[in-house]
C-alpha atoms as a PDB file:
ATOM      1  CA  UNK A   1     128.290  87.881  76.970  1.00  0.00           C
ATOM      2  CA  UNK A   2     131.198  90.423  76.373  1.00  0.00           C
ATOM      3  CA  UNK A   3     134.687  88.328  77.396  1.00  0.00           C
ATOM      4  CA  UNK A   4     137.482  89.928  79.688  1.00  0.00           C
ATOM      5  CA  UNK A   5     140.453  91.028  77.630  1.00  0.00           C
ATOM      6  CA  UNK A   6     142.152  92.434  80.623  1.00  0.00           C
ATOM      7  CA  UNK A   7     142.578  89.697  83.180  1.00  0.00           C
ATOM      8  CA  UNK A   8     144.241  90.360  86.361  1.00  0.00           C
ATOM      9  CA  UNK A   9     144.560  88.912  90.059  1.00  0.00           C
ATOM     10  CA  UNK A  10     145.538  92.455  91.866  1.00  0.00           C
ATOM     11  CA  UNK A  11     143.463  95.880  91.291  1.00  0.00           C
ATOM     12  CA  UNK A  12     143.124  97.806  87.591  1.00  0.00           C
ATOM     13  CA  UNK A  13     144.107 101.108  86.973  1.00  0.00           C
ATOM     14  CA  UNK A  14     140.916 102.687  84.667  1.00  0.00           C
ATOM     15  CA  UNK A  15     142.218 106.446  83.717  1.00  0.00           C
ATOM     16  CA  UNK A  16     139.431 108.470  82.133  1.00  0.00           C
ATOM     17  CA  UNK A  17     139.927 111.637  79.847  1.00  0.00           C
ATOM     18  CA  UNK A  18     139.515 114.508  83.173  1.00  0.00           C
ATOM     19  CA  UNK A  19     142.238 115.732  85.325  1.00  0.00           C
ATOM     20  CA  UNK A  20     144.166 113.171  87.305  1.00  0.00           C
ATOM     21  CA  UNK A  21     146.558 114.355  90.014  1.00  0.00           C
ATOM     22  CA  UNK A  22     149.902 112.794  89.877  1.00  0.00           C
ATOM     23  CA  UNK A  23     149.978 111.519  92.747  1.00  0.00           C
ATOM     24  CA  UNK A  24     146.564 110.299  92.843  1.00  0.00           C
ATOM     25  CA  UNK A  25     147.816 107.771  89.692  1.00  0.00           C
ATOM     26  CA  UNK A  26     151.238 106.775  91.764  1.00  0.00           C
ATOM     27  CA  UNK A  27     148.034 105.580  94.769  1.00  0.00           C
ATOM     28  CA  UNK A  28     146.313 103.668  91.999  1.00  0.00           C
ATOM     29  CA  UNK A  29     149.421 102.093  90.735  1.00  0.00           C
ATOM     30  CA  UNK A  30     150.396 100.636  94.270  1.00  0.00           C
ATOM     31  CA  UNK A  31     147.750  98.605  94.470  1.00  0.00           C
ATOM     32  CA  UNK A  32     147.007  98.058  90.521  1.00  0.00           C
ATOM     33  CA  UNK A  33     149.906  95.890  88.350  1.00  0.00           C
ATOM     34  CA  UNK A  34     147.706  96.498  84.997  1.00  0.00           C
ATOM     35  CA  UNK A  35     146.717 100.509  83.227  1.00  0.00           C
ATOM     36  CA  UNK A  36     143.945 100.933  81.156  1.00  0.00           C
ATOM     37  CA  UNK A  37     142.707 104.343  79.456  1.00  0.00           C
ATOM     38  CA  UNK A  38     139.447 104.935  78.895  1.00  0.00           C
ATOM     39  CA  UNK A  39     139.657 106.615  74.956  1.00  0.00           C
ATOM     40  CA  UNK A  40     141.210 109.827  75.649  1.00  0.00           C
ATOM     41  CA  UNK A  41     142.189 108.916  78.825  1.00  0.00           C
ATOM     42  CA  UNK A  42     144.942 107.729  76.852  1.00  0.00           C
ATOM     43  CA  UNK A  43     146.708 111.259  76.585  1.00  0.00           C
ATOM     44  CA  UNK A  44     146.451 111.283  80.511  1.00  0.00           C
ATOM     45  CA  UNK A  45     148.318 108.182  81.045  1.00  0.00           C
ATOM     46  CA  UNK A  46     151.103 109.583  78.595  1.00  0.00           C
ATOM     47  CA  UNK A  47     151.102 113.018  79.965  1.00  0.00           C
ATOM     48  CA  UNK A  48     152.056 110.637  83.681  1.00  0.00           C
ATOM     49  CA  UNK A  49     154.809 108.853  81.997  1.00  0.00           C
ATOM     50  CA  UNK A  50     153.054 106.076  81.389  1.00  0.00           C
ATOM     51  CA  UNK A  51     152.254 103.432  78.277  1.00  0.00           C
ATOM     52  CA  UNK A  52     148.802 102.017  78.802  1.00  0.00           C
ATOM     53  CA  UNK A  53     148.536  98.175  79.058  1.00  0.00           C
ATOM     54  CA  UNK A  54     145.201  98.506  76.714  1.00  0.00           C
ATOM     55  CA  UNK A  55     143.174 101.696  75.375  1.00  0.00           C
ATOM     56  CA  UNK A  56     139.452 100.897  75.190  1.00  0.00           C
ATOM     57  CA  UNK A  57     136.923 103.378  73.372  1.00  0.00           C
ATOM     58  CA  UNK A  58     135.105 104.317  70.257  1.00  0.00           C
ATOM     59  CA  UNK A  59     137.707 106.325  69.597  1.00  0.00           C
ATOM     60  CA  UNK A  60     136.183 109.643  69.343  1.00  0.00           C
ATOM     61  CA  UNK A  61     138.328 111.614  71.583  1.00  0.00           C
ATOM     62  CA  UNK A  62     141.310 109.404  70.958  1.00  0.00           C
ATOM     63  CA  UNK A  63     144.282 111.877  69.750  1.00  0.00           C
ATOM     64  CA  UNK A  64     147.117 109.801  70.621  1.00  0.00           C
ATOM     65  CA  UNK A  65     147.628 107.892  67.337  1.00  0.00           C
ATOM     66  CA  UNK A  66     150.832 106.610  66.583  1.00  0.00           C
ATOM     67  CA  UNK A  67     152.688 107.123  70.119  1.00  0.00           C
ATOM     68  CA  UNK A  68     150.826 104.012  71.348  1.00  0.00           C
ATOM     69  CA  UNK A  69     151.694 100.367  69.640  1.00  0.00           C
ATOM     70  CA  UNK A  70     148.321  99.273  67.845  1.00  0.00           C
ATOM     71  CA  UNK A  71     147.943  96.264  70.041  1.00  0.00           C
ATOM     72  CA  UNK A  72     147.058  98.395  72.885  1.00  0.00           C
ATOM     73  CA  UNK A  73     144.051  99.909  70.969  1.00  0.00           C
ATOM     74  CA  UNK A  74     140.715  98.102  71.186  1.00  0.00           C
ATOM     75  CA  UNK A  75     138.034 100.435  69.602  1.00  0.00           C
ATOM     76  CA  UNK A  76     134.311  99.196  70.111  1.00  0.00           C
ATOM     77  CA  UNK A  77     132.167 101.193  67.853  1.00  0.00           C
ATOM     78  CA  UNK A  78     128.975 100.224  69.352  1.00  0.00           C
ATOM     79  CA  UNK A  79     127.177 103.666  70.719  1.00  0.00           C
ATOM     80  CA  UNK A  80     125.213 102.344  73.278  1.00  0.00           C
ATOM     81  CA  UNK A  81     127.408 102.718  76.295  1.00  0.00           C
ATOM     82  CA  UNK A  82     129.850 104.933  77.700  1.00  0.00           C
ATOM     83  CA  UNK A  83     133.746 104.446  77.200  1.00  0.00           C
ATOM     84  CA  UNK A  84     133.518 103.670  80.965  1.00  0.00           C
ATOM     85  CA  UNK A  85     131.162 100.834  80.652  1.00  0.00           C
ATOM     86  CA  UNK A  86     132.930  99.372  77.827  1.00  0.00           C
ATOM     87  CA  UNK A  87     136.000  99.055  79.802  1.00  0.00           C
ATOM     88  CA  UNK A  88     133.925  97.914  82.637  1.00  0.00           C
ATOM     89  CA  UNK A  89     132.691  95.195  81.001  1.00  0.00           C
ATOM     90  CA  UNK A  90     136.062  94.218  79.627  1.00  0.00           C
ATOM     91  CA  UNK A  91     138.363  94.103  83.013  1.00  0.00           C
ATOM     92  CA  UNK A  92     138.053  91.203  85.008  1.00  0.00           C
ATOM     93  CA  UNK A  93     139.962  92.006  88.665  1.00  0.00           C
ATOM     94  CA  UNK A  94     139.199  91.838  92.101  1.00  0.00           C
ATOM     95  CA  UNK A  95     139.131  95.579  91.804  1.00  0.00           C
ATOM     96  CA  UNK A  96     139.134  98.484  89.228  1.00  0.00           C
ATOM     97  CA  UNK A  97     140.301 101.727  90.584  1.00  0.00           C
ATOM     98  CA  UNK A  98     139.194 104.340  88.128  1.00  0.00           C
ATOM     99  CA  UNK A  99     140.304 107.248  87.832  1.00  0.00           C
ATOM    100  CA  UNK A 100     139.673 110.800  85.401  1.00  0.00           C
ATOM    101  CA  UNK A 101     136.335 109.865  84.925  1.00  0.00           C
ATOM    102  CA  UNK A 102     134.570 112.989  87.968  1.00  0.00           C
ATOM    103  CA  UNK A 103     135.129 115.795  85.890  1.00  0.00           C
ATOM    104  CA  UNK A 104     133.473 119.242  84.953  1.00  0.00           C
ATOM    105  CA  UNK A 105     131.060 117.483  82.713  1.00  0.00           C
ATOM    106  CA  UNK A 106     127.883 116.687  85.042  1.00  0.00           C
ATOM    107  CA  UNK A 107     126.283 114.306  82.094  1.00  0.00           C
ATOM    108  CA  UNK A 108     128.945 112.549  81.887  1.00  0.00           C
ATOM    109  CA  UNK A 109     129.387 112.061  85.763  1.00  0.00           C
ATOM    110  CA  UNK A 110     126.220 111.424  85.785  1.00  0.00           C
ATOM    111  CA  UNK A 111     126.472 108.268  83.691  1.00  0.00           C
ATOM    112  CA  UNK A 112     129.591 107.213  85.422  1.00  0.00           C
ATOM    113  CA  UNK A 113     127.745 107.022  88.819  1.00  0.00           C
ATOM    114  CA  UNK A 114     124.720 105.662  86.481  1.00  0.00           C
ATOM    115  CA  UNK A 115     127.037 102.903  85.583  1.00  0.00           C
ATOM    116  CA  UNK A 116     129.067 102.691  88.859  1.00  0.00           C
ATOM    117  CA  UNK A 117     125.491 101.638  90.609  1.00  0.00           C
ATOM    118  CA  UNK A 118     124.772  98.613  88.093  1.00  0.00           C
ATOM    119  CA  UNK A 119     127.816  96.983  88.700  1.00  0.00           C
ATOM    120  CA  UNK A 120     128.695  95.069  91.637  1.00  0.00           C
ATOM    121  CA  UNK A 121     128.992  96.740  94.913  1.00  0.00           C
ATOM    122  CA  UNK A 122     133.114  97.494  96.234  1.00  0.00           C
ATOM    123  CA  UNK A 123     134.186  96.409  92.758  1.00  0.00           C
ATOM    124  CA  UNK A 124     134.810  99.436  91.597  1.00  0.00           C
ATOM    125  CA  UNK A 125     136.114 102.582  93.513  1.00  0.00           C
ATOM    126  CA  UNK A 126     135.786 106.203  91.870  1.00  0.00           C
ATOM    127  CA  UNK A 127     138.416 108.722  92.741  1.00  0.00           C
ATOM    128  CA  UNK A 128     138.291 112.208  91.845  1.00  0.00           C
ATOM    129  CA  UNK A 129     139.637 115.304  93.184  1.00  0.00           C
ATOM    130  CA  UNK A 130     137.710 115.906  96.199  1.00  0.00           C
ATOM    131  CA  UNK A 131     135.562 112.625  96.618  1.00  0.00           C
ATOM    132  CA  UNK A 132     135.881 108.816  96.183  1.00  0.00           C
ATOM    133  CA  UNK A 133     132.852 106.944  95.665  1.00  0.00           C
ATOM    134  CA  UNK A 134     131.954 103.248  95.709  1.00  0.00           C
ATOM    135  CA  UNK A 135     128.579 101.267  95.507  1.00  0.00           C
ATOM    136  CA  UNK A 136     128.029 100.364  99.069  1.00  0.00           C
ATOM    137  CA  UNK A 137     128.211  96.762  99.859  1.00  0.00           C
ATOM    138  CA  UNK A 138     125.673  95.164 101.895  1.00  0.00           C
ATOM    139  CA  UNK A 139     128.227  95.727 104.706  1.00  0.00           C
ATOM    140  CA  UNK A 140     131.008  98.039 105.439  1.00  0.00           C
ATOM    141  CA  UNK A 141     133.115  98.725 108.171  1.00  0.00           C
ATOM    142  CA  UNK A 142     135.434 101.904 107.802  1.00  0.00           C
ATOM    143  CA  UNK A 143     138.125 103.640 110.226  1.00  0.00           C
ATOM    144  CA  UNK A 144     137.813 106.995 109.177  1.00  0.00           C
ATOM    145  CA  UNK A 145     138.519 109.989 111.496  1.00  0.00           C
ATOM    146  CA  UNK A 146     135.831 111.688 113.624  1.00  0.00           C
ATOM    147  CA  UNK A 147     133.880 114.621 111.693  1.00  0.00           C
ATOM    148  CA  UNK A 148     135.108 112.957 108.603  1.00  0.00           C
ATOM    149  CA  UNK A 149     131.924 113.447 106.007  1.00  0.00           C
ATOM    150  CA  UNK A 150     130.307 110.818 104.890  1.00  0.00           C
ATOM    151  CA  UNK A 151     127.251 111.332 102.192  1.00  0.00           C
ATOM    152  CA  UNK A 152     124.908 108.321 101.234  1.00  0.00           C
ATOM    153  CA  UNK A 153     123.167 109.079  97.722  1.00  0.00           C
ATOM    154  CA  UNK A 154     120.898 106.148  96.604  1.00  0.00           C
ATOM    155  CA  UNK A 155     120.593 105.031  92.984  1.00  0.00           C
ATOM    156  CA  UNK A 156     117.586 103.108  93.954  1.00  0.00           C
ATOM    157  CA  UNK A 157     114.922 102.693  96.763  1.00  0.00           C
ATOM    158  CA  UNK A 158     116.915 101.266  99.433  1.00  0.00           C
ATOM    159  CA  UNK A 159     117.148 100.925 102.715  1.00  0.00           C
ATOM    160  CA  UNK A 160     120.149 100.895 105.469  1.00  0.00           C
ATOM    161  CA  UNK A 161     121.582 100.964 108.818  1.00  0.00           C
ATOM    162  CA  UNK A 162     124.529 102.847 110.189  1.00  0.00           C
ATOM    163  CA  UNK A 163     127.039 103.067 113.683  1.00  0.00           C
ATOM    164  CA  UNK A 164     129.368 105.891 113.998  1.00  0.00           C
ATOM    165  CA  UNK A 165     127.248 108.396 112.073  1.00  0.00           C
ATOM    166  CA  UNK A 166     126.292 111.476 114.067  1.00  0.00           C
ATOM    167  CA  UNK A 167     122.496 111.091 112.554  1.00  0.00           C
ATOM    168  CA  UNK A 168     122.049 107.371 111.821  1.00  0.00           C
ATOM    169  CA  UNK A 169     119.946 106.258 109.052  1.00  0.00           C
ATOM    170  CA  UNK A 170     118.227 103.387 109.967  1.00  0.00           C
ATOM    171  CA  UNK A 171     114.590 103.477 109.289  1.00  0.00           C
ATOM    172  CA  UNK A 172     114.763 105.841 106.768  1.00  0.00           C
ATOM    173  CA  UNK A 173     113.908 105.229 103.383  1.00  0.00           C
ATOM    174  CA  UNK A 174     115.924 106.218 100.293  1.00  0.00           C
ATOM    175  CA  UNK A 175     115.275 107.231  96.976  1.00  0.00           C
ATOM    176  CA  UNK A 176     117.230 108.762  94.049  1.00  0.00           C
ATOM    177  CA  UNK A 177     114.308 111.109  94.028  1.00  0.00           C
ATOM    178  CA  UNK A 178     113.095 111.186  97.417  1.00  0.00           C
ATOM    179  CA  UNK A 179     115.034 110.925 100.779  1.00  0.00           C
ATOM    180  CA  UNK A 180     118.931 111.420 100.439  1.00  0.00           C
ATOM    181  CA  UNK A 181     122.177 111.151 102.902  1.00  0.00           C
ATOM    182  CA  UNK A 182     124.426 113.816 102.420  1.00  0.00           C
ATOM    183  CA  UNK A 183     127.058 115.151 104.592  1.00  0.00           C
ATOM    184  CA  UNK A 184     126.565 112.729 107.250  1.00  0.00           C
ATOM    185  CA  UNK A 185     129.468 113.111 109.924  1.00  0.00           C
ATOM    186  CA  UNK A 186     131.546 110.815 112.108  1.00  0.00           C
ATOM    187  CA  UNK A 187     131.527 110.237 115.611  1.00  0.00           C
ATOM    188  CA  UNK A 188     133.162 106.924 115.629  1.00  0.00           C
ATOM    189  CA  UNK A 189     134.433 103.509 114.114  1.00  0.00           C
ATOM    190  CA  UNK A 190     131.614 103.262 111.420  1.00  0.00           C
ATOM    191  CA  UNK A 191     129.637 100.474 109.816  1.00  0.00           C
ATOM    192  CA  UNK A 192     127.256 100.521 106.967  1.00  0.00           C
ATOM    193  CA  UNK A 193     124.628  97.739 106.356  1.00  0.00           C
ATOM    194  CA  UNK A 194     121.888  98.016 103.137  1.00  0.00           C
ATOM    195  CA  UNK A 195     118.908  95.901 102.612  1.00  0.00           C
ATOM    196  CA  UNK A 196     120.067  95.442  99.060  1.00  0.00           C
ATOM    197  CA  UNK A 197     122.238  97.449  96.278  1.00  0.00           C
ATOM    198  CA  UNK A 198     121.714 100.886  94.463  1.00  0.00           C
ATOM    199  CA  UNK A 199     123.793 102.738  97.536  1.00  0.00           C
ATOM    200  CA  UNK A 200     126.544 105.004  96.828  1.00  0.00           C
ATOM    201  CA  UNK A 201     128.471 105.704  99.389  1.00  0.00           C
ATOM    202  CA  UNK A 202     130.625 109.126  98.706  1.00  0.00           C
ATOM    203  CA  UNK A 203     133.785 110.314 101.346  1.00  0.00           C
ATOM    204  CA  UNK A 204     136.486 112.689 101.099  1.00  0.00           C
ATOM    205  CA  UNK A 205     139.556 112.149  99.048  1.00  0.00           C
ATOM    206  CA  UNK A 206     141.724 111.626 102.097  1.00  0.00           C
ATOM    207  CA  UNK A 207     139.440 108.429 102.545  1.00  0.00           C
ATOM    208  CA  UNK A 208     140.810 106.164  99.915  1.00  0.00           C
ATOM    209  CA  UNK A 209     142.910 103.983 101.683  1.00  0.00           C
ATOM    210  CA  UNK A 210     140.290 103.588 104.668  1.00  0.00           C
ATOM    211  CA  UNK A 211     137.939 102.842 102.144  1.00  0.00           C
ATOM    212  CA  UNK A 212     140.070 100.036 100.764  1.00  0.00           C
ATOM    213  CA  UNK A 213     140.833  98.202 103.546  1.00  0.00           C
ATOM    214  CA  UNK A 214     137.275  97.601 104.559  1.00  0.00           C
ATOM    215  CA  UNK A 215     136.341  96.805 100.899  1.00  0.00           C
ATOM    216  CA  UNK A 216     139.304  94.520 101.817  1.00  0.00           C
ATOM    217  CA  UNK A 217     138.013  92.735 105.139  1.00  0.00           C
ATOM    218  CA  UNK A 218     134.632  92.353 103.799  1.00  0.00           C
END
């Protein structure tokens, strides 16, 4: 078993190597009291102004040697994971907001949603420039405004159950490769409820603080 080496009792700040929007980072840091990059995620942290607590990687995209004290660097050489994962399974929080990670590269989102489904659901929020995404608890109660989208993409068979969704999905039955939820809409206060995890639930941007504060009340 891996140990935490960044230990924390508010929210992590995970910066990956795409673009982050400045004020995207000052969200994260409201809520987070520790930084982490992600191997070159590094630069993007010092291109914000910022010193990372701790840079996790292999190291293969890490270019910012010598501007960064060597007891922030923690390189894992190991090649079976992503630089994600390895800081996943290094960060023990209530909450890791991660951030850079939804870039142009659709392998490696891929792999970050890949990885974003086997850990626990609401522990870890994506944010990228037009979407957040989190694993869908088993339920979820969001105050998000009417028409807002709302896309359900499963990572395994699963089922669920839905209020406030102009076509509610209970009864149907998902699959990564066979029945899909996107670009629900809202109609009113919603909640989510799924039979078990695998459920990524996808919004817009906008919905980041919404979506916190129901990961919040539970």
């Amino acid at each position: 078993m891996i140990r935490p080496v960044v230990v924390s009792d508010r929210a992590v700040a995970l910066i990956g190597p795409a673009r982050v929007r400045r004020k995207d980072f000052d969200l994260a840091l409201s809520y987070a009291d520790a930084v982490v990059a992600a191997d070159g995620g590094a630069e993007r942290v010092l291109g914000l102004g910022r010193l990372p607590d701790l840079v996790i990687g292999d190291f293969d995209s890490f270019n910012a040697g010598g501007r960064i004290p060597e007891d922030r660097l923690l390189r894992v050489d190991e090649q079976d994971s992503t630089d994600f994962e390895k800081c996943l399974e290094r960060i023990s929080a209530p909450r890791v907001l991660a951030l850079g990670f939804l870039g142009r590269r659709i392998d490696h989102s891929l792999a970050v949603l890949s990885a974003l489904a086997a850990r626990p659901p609401g522990w870890c929020v994506l944010v990228g420039g037009h979407d957040v995404v989190v694993h869908c608890p088993a339920r979820l109660a969001l105050d998000l405004p009417d028409a807002s989208r709302v896309s359900l993409f499963p990572m395994a068979q699963v089922t669920a159950r839905s209020e406030g969704l102009e076509w509610p999905v209970a009864g149907v039955d998902f699959a990564p490769a066979g029945r899909i939820g996107t670009s629900n809409r809202v109609t009113g206060p919603v909640v989510l409820a799924t039979d078990g995890p695998g459920m990524l639930l996808i919004l817009p941007r906008r919905a980041f603080r919404p979506l916190l504060a129901g990961l919040e009340r539970g």
